[in-house]
C-alpha atoms as a PDB file:
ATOM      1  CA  UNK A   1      54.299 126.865  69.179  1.00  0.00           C
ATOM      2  CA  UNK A   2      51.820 126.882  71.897  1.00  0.00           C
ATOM      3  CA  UNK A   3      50.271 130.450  72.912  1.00  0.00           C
ATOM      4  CA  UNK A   4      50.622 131.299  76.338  1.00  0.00           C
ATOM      5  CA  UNK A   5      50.101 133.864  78.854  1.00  0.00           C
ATOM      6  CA  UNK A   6      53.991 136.299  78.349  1.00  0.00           C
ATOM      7  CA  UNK A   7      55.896 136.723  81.421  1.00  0.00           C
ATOM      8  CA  UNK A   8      55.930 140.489  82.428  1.00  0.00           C
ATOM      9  CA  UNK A   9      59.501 140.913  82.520  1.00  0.00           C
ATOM     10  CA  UNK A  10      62.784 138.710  81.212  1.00  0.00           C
ATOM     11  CA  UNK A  11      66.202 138.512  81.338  1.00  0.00           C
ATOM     12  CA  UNK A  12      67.448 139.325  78.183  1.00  0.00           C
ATOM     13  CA  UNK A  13      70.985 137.750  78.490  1.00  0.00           C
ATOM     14  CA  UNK A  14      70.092 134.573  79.730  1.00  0.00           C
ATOM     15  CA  UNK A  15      67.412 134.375  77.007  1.00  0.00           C
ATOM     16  CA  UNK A  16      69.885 135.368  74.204  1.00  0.00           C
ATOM     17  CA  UNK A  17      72.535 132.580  75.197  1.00  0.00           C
ATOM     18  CA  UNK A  18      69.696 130.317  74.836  1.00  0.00           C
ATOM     19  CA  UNK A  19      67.825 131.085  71.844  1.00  0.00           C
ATOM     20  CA  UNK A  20      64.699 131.644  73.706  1.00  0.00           C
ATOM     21  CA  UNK A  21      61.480 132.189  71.982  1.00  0.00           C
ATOM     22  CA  UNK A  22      58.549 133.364  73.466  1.00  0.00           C
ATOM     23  CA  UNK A  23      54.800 133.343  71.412  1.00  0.00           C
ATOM     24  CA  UNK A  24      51.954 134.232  74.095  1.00  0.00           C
ATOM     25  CA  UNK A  25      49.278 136.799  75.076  1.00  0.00           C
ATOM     26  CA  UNK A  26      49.004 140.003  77.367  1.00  0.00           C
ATOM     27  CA  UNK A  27      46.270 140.319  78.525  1.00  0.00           C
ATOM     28  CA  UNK A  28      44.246 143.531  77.773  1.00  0.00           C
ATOM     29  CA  UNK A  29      43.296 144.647  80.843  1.00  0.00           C
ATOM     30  CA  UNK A  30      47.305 144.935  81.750  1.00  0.00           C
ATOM     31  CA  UNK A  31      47.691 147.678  78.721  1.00  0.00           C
ATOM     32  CA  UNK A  32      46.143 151.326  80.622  1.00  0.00           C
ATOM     33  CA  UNK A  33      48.101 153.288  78.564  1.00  0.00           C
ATOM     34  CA  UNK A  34      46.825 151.865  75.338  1.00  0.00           C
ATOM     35  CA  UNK A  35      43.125 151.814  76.466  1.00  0.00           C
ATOM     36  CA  UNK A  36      43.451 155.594  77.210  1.00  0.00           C
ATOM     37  CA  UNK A  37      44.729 156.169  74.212  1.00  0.00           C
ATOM     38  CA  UNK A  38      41.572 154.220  72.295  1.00  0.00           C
ATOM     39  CA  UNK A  39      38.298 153.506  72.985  1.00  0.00           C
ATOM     40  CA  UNK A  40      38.591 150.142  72.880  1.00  0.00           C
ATOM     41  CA  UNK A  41      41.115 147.674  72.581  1.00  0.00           C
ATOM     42  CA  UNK A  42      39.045 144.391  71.193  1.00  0.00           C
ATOM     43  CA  UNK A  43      41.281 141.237  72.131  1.00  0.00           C
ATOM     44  CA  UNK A  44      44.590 139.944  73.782  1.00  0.00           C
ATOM     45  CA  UNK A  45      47.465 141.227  72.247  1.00  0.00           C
ATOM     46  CA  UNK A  46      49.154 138.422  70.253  1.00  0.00           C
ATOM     47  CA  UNK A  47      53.230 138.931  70.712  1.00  0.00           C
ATOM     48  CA  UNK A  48      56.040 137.057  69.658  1.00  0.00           C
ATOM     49  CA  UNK A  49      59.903 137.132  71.005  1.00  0.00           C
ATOM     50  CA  UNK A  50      63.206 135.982  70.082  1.00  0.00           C
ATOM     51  CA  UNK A  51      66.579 136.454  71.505  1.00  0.00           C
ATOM     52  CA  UNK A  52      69.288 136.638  69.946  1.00  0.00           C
ATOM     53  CA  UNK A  53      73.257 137.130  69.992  1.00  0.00           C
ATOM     54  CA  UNK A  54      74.100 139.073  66.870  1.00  0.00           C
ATOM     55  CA  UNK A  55      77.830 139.370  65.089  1.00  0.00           C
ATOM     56  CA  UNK A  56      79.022 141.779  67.005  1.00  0.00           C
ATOM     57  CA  UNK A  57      78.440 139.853  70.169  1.00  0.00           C
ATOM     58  CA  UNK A  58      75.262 141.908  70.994  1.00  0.00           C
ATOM     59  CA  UNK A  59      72.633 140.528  73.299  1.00  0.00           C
ATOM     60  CA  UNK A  60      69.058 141.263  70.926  1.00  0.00           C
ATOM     61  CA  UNK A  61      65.569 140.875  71.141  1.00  0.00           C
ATOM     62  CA  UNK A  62      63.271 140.731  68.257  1.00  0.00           C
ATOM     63  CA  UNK A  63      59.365 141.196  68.319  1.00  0.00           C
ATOM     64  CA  UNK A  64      55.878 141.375  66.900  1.00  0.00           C
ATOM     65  CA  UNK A  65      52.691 142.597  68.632  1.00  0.00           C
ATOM     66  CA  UNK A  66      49.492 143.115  66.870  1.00  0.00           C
ATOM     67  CA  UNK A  67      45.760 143.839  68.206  1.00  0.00           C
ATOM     68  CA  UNK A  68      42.783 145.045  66.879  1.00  0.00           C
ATOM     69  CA  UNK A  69      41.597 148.634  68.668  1.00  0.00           C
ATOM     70  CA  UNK A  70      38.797 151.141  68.116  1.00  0.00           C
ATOM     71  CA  UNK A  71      38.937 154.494  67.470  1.00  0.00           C
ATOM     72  CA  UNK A  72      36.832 157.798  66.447  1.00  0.00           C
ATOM     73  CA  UNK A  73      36.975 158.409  62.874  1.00  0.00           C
ATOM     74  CA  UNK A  74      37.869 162.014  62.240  1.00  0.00           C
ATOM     75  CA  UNK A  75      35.910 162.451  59.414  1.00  0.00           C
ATOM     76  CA  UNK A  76      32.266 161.227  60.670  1.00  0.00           C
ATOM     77  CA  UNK A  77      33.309 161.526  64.247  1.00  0.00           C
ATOM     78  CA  UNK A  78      32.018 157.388  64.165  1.00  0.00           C
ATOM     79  CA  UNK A  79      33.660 154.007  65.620  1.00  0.00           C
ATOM     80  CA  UNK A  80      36.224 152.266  63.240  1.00  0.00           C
ATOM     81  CA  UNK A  81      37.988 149.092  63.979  1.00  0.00           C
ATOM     82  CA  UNK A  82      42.017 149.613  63.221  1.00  0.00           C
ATOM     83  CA  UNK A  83      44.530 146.462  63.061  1.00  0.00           C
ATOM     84  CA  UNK A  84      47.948 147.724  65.217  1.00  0.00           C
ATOM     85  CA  UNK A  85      51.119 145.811  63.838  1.00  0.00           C
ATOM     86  CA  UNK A  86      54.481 146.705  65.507  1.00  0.00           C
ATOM     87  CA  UNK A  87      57.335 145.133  64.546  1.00  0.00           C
ATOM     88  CA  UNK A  88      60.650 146.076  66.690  1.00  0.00           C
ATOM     89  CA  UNK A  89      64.323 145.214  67.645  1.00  0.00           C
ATOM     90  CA  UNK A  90      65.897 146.475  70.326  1.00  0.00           C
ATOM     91  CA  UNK A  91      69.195 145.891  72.328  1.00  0.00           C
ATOM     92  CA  UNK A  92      69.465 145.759  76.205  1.00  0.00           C
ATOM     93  CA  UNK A  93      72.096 148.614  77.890  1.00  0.00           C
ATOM     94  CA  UNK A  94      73.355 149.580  81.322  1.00  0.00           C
ATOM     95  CA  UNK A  95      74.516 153.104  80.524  1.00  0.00           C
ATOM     96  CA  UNK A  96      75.080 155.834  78.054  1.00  0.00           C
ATOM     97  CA  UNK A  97      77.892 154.870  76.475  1.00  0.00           C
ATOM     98  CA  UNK A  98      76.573 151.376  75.705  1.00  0.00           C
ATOM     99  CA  UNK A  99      73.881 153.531  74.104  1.00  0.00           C
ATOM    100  CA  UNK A 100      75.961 155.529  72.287  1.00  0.00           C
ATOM    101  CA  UNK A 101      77.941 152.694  70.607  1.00  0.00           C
ATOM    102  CA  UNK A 102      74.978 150.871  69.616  1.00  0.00           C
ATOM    103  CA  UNK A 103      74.556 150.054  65.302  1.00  0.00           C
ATOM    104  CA  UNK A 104      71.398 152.196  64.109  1.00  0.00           C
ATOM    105  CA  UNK A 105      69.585 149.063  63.687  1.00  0.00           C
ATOM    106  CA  UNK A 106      68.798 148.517  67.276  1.00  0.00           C
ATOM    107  CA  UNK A 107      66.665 150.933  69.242  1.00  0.00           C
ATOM    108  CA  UNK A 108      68.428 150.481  72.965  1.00  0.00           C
ATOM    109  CA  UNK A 109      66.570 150.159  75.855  1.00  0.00           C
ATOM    110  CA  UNK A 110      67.542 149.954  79.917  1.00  0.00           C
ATOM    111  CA  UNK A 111      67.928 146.908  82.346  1.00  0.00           C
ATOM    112  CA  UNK A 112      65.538 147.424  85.353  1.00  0.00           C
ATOM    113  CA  UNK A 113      67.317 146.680  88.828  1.00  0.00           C
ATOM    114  CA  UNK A 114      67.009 142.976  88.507  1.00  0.00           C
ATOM    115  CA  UNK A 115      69.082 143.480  84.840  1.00  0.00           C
ATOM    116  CA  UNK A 116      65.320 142.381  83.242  1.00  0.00           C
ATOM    117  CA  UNK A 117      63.403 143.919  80.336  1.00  0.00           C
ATOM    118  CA  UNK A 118      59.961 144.798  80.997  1.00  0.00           C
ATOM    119  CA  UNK A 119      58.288 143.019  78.154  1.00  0.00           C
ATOM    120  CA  UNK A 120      54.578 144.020  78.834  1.00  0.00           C
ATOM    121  CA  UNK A 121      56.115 147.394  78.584  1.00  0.00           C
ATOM    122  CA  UNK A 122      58.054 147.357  75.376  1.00  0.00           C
ATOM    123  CA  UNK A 123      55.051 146.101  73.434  1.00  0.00           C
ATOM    124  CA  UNK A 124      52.158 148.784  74.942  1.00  0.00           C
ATOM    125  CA  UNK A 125      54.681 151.531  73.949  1.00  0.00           C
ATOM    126  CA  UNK A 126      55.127 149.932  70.507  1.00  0.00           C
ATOM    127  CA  UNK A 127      51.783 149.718  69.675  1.00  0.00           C
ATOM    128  CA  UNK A 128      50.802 153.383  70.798  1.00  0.00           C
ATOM    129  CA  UNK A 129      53.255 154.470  68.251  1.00  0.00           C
ATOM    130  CA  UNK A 130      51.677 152.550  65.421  1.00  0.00           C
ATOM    131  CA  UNK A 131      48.285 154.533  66.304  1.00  0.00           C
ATOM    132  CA  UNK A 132      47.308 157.068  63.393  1.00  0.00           C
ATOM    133  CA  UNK A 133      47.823 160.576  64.256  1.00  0.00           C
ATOM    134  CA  UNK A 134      44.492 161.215  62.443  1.00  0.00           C
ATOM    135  CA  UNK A 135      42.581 158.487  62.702  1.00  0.00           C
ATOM    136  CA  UNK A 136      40.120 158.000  59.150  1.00  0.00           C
ATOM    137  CA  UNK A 137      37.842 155.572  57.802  1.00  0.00           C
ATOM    138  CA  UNK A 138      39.113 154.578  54.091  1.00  0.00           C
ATOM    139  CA  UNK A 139      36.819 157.329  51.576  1.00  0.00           C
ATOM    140  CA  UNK A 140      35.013 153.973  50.559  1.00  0.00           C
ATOM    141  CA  UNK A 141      33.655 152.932  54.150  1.00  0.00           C
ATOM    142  CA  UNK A 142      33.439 156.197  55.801  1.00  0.00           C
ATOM    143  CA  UNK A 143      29.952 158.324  56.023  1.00  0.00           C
ATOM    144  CA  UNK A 144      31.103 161.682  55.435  1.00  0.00           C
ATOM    145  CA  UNK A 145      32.325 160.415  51.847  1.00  0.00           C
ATOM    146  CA  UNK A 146      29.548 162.072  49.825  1.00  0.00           C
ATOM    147  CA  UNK A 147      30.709 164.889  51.352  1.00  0.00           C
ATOM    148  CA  UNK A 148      34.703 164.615  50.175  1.00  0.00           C
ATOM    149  CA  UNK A 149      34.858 168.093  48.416  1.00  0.00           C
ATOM    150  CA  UNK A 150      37.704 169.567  46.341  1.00  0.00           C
ATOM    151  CA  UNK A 151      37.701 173.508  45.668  1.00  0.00           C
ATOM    152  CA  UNK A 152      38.342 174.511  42.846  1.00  0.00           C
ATOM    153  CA  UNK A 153      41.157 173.567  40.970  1.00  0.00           C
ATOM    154  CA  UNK A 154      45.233 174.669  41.289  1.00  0.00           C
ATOM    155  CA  UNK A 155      46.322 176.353  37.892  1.00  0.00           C
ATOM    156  CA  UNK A 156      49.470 175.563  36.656  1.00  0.00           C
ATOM    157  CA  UNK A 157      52.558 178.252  37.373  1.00  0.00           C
ATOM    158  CA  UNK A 158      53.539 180.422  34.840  1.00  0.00           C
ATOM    159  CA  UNK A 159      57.024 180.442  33.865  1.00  0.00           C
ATOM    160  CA  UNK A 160      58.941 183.449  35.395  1.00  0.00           C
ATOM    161  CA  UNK A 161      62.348 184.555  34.665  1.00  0.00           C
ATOM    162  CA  UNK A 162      65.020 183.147  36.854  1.00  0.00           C
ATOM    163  CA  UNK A 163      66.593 186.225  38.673  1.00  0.00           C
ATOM    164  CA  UNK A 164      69.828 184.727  38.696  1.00  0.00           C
ATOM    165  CA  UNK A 165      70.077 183.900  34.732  1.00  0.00           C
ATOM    166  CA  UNK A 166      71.734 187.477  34.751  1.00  0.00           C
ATOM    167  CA  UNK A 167      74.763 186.162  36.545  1.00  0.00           C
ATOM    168  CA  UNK A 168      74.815 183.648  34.460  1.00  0.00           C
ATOM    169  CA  UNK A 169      75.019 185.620  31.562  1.00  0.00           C
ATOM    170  CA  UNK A 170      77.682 187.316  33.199  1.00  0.00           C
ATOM    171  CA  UNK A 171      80.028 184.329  34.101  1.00  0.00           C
ATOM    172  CA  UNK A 172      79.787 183.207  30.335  1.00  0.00           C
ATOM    173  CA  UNK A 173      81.383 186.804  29.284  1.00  0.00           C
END
């Protein structure tokens, strides 16, 4: 399948009675969010879509994003490259109680006014939730690593008398 440029928005019904499958690009400059949120983001974000009707008669979109950013290691306070993956499945809904009655498989998510999906959307939010909360070089690669100190060392616990073995004793009588 041929990369191409994503369309920003889709119909998710339409593409779920057809099959459709999307493979194609966004653009970087198009994810804001993201780039605030990094200090770089390297390339194109490869995606892939496909729509689906499930058993239950549920209209479903699958997906994959992944693209390279650049972050601040917290430990040396230096660039690192990190690979984002997100991987996602989510069902289209008009209201609440769609939402409500959804499997816990699918994560829902709302029409727009034109009953589209804002695809451009989905995927920036999914990969700003695969960033690292504390972003870290691995102990090998990372500069501060000579520095990696332990203090000390945690001693076993002693043994100490359950407080309720008394009642114990007691229920046995």
């Amino acid at each position: 399948m041929q990369k191409i440029k994503l369309p920003v928005s889709v119909d998710p019904v339409r593409a779920a009675q057809k099959g459709l499958e999307l493979e194609g690009r966004i653009p970087k400059e198009l994810m804001s969010r993201l780039a605030d949120s990094t200090i770089s983001v390297q390339s194109d974000i490869d995606t892939v879509f496909s729509f689906d009707i499930d058993k239950q008669k549920l209209r479903i979109f699958h997906g994959k994003a992944s693209v390279v950013v650049e972050l601040i290691c917290q430990r040396c306070n230096e660039p690192m490259l990190y690979q984002c993956e997100a991987e996602f499945t989510y069902c289209p809904v008009h209201n609440q109680e769609q939402e409500n009655n959804l499997p816990g498989a699918y994560e829902s998510i709302y029409y727009d006014e034109n009953g589209e999906v804002n695809l451009h959307q989905v995927v920036e939010d999914e990969l700003i939730l695969t960033l690292p909360q504390i972003a870290k070089h691995a102990i090998a690669d990372c500069q501060q690593s000579e520095f990696e100190l332990t203090f000390g060392e945690i001693d076993e616990e002693e043994q100490r008398p359950n407080p309720f073995d008394a009642l114990a004793q007691l229920k046995r009588k």
